[in-house]
N, C-alpha and C. Protein backbone atom coordinates (compact mmCIF):
# COMPACT_ATOMS: atom_id res chain seq x y z
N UNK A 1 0.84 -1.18 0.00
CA UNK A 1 0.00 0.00 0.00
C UNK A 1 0.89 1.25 0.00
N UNK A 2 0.84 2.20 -0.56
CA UNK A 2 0.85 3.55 -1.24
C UNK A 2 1.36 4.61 0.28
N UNK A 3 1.96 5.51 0.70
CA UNK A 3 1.06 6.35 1.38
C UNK A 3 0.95 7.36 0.60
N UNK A 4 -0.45 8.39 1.24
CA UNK A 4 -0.93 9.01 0.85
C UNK A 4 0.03 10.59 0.97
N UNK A 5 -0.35 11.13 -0.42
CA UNK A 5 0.05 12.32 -0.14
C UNK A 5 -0.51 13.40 1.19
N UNK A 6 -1.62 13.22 1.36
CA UNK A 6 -2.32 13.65 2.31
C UNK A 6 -1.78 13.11 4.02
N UNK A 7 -1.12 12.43 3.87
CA UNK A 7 -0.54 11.77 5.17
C UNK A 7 0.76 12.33 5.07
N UNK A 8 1.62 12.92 4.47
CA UNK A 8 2.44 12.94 4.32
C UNK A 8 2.44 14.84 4.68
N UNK A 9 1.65 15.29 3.80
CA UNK A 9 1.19 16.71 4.24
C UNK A 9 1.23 17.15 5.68
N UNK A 10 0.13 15.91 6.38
CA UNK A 10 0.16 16.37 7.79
C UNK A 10 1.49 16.10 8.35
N UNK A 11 2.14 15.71 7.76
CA UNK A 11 3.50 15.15 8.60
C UNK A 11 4.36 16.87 8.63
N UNK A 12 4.09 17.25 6.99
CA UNK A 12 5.30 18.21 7.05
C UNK A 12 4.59 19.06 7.92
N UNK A 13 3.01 19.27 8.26
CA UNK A 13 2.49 20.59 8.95
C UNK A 13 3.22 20.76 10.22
N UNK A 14 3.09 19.50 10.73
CA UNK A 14 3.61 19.36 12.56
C UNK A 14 5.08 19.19 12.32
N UNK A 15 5.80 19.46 11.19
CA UNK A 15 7.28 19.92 11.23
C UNK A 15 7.73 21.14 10.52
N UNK A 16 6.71 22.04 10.68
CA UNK A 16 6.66 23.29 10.05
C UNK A 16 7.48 24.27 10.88
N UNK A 17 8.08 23.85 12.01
CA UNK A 17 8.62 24.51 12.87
C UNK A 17 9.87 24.29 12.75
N UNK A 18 10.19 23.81 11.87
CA UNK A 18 11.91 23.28 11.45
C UNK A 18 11.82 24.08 9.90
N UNK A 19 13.53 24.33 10.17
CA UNK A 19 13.76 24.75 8.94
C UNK A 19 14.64 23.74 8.22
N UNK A 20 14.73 23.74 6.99
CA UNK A 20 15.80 22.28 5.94
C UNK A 20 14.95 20.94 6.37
N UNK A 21 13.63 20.62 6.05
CA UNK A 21 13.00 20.15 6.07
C UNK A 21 12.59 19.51 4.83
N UNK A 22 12.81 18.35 4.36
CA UNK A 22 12.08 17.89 2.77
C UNK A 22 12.22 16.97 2.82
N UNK A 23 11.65 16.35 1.54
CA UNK A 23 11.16 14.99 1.06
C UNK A 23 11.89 14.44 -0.16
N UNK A 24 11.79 13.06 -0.45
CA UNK A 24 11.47 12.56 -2.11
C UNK A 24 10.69 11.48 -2.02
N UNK A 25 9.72 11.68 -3.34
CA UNK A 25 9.20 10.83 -3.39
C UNK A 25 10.01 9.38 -3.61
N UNK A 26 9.45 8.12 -3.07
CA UNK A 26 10.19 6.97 -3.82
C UNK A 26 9.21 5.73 -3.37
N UNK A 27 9.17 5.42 -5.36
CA UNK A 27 8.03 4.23 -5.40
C UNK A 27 6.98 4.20 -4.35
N UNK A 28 6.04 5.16 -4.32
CA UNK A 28 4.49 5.20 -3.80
C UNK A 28 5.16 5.88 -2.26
N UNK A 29 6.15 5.91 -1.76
CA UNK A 29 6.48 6.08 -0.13
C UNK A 29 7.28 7.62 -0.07
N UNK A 30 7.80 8.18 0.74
CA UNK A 30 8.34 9.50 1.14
C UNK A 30 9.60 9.20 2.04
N UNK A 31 10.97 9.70 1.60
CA UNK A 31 11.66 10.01 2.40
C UNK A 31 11.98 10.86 2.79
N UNK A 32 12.06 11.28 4.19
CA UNK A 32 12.36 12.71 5.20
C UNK A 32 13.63 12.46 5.29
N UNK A 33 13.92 13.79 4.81
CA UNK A 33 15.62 14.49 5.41
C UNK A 33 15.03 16.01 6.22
N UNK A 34 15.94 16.06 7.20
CA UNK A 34 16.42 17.32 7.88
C UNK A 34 17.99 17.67 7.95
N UNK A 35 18.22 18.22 7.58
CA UNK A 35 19.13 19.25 7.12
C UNK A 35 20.15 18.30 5.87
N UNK A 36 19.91 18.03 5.21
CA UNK A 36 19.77 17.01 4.25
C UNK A 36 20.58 15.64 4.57
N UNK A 37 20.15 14.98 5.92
CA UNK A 37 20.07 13.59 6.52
C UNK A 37 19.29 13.63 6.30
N UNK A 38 19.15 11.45 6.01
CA UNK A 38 18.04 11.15 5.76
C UNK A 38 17.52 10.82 7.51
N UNK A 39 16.11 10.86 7.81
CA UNK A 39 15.78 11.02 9.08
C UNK A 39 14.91 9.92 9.19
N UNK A 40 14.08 9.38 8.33
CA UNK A 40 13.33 8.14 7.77
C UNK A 40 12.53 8.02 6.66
N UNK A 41 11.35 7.96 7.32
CA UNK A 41 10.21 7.90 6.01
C UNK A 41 8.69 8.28 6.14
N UNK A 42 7.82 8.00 5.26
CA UNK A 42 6.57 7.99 5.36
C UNK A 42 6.56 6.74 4.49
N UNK A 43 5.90 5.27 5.01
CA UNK A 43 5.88 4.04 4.80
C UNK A 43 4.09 4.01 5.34
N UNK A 44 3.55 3.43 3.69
CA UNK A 44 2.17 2.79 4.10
C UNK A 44 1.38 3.65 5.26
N UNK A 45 1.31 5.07 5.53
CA UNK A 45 0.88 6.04 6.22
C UNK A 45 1.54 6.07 7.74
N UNK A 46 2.85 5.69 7.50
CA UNK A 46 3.06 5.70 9.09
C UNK A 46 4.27 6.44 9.27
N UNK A 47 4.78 7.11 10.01
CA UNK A 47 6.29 7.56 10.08
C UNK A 47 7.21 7.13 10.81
N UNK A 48 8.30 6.43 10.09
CA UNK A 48 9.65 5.37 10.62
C UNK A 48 10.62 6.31 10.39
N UNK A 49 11.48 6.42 11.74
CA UNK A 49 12.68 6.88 11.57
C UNK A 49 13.65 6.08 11.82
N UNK A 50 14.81 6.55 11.55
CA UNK A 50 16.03 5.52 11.91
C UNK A 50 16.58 5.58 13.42
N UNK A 51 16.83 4.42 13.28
CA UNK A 51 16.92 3.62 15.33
C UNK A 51 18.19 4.53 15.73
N UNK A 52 18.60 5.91 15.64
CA UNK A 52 19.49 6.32 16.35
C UNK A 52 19.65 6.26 17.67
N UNK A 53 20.28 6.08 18.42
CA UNK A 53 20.44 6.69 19.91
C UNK A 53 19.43 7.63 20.32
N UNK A 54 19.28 8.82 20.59
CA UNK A 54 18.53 10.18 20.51
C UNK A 54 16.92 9.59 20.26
N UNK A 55 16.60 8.63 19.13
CA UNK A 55 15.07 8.77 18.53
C UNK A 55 14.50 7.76 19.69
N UNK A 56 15.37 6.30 19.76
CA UNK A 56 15.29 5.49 20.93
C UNK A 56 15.12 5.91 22.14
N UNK A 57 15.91 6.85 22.53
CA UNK A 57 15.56 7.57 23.82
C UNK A 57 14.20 8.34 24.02
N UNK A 58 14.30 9.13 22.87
CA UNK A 58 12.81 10.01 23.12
C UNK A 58 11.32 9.20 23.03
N UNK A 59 11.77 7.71 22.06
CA UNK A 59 10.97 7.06 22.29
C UNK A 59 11.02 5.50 22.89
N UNK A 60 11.35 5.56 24.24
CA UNK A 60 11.14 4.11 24.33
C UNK A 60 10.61 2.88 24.06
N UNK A 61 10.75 1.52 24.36
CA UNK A 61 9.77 0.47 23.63
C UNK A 61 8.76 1.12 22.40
N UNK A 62 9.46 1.90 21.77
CA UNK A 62 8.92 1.87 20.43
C UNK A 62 8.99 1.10 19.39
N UNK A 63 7.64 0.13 18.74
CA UNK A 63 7.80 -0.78 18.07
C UNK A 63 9.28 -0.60 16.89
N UNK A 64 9.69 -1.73 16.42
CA UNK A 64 10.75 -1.51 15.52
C UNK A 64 9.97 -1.94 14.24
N UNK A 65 9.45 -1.45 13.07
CA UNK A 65 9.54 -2.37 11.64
C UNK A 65 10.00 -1.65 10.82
N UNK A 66 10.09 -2.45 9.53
CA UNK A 66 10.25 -2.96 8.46
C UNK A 66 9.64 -1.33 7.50
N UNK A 67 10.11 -0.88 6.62
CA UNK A 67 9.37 -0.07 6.32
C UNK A 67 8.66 -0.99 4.94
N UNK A 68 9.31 -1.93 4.48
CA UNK A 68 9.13 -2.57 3.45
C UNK A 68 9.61 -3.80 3.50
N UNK A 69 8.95 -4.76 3.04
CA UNK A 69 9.55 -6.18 3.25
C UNK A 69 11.09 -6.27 3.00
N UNK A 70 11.97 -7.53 3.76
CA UNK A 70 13.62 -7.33 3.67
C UNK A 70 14.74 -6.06 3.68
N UNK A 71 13.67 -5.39 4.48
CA UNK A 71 14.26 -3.85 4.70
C UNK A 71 14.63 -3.57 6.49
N UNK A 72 16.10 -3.11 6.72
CA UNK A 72 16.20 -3.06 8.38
C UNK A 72 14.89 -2.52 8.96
N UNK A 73 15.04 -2.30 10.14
CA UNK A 73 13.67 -2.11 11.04
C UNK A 73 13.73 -0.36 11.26
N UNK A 74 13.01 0.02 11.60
CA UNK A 74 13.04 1.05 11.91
C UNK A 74 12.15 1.28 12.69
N UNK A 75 11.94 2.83 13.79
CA UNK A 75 11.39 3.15 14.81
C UNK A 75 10.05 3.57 14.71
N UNK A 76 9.05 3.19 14.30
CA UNK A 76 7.43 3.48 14.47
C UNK A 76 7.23 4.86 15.07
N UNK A 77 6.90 5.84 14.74
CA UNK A 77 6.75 7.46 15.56
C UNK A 77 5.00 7.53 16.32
N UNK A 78 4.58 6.97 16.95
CA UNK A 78 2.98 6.80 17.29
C UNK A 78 2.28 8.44 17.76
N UNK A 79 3.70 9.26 18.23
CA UNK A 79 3.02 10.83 18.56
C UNK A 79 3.37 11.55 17.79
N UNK A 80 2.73 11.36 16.24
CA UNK A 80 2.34 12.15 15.29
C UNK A 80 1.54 13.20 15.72
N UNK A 81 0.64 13.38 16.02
CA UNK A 81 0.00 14.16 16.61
C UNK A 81 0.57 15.09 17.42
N UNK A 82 1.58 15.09 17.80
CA UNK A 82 2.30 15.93 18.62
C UNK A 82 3.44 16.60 18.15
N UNK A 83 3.22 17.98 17.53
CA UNK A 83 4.35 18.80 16.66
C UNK A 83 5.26 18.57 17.27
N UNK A 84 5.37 18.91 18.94
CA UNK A 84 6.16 20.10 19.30
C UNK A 84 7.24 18.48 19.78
N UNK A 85 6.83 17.38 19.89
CA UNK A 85 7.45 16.36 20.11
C UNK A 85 8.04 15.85 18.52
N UNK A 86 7.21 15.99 17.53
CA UNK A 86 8.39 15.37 16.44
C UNK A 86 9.56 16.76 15.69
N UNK A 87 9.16 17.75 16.19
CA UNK A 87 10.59 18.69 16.00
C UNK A 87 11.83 18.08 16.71
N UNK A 88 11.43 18.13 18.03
CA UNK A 88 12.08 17.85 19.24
C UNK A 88 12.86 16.53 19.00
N UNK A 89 12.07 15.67 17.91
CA UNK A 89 12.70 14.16 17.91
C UNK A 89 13.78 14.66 16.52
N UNK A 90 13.48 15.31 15.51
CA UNK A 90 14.34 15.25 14.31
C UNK A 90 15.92 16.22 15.10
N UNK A 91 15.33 17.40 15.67
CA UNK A 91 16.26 17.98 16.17
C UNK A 91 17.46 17.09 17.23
N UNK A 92 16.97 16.62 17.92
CA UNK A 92 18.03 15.94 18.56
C UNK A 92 18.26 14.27 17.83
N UNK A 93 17.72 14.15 16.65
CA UNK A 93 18.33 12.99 16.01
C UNK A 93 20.14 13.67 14.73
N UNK A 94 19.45 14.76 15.03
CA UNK A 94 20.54 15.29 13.31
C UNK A 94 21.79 14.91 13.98
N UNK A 95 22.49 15.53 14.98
CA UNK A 95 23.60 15.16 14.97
C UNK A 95 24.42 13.60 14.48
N UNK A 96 23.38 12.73 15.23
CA UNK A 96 23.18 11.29 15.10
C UNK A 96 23.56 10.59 13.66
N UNK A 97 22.56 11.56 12.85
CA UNK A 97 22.60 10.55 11.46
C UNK A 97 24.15 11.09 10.44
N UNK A 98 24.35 10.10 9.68
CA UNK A 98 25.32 10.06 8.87
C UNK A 98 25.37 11.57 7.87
N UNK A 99 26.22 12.01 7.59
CA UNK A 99 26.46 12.97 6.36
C UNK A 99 25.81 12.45 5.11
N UNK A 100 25.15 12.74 4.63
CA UNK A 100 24.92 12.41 2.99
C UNK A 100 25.84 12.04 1.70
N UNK A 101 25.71 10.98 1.19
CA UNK A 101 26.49 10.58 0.44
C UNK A 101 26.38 11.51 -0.77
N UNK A 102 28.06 12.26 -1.23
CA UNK A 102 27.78 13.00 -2.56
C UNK A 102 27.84 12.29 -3.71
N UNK A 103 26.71 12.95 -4.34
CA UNK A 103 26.53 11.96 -6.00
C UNK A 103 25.99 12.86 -6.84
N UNK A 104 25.61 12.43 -7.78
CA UNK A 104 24.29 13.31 -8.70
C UNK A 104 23.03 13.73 -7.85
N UNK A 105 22.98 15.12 -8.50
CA UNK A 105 21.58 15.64 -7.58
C UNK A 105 20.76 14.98 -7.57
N UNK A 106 20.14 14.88 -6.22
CA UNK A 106 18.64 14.15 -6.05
C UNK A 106 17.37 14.97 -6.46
N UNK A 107 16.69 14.33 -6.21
CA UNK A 107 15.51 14.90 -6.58
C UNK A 107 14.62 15.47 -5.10
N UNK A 108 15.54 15.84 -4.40
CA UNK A 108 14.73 16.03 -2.93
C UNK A 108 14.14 17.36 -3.58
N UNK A 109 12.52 17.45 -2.82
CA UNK A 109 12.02 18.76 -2.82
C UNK A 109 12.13 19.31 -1.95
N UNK A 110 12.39 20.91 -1.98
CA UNK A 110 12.05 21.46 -0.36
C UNK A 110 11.08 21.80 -0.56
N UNK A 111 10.92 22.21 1.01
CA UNK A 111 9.01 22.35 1.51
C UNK A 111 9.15 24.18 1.23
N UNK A 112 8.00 24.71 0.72
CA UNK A 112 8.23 26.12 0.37
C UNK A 112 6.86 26.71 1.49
N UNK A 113 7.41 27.37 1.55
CA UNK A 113 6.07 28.12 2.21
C UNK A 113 5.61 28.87 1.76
């Protein structure tokens, strides 16, 4: 299953409080970067980030899956609903995640206001 653009919308609203914030599309799903790390995804309407240190902490016993079959696990975000908590989670994940690999430009969009 697909996610929806519309799921994905509400995602960027409650991270409207961050700046270097964007997406790409890929095959029906969304990947989130902040400050151009990748931070996770939008998978089948749900938002998975990567199991850093920092995301683990802010979220304990947070389920781990799959964003896609034979794909590592990743951290389930269940307080979507809560802006001021998923700023709070990307912000103290950035340090965490890897530098971006340089290659040919991607196709990331930024979010415009």
């Amino acid at each position: 299953m697909a996610s929806s653009k519309e799921y994905l919308d509400f995602i960027l609203g409650q991270l409207s409080g961050l700046e270097d914030v964007s997406y790409r599309p890929m095959m029906g799903e969304y990947i989130l970067y902040y400050k151009g790390k990748i931070v996770g995804g939008i998978y089948d309407d749900r938002m998975l980030v990567k199991p850093v240190k920092a995301a683990a902490e802010r979220m304990p016993g947070a389920p781990c899956e799959p964003p896609y079959e034979g794909a590592k696990g990743m951290l389930l975000v269940e307080e979507v609903d809560d802006g001021e908590f998923l700023t709070g989670l990307l912000r103290a994940m950035a340090d965490q995640l890897p530098e971006p690999k340089r290659g040919k430009k991607s196709g990331v969009r930024e979010i415009k206001e």
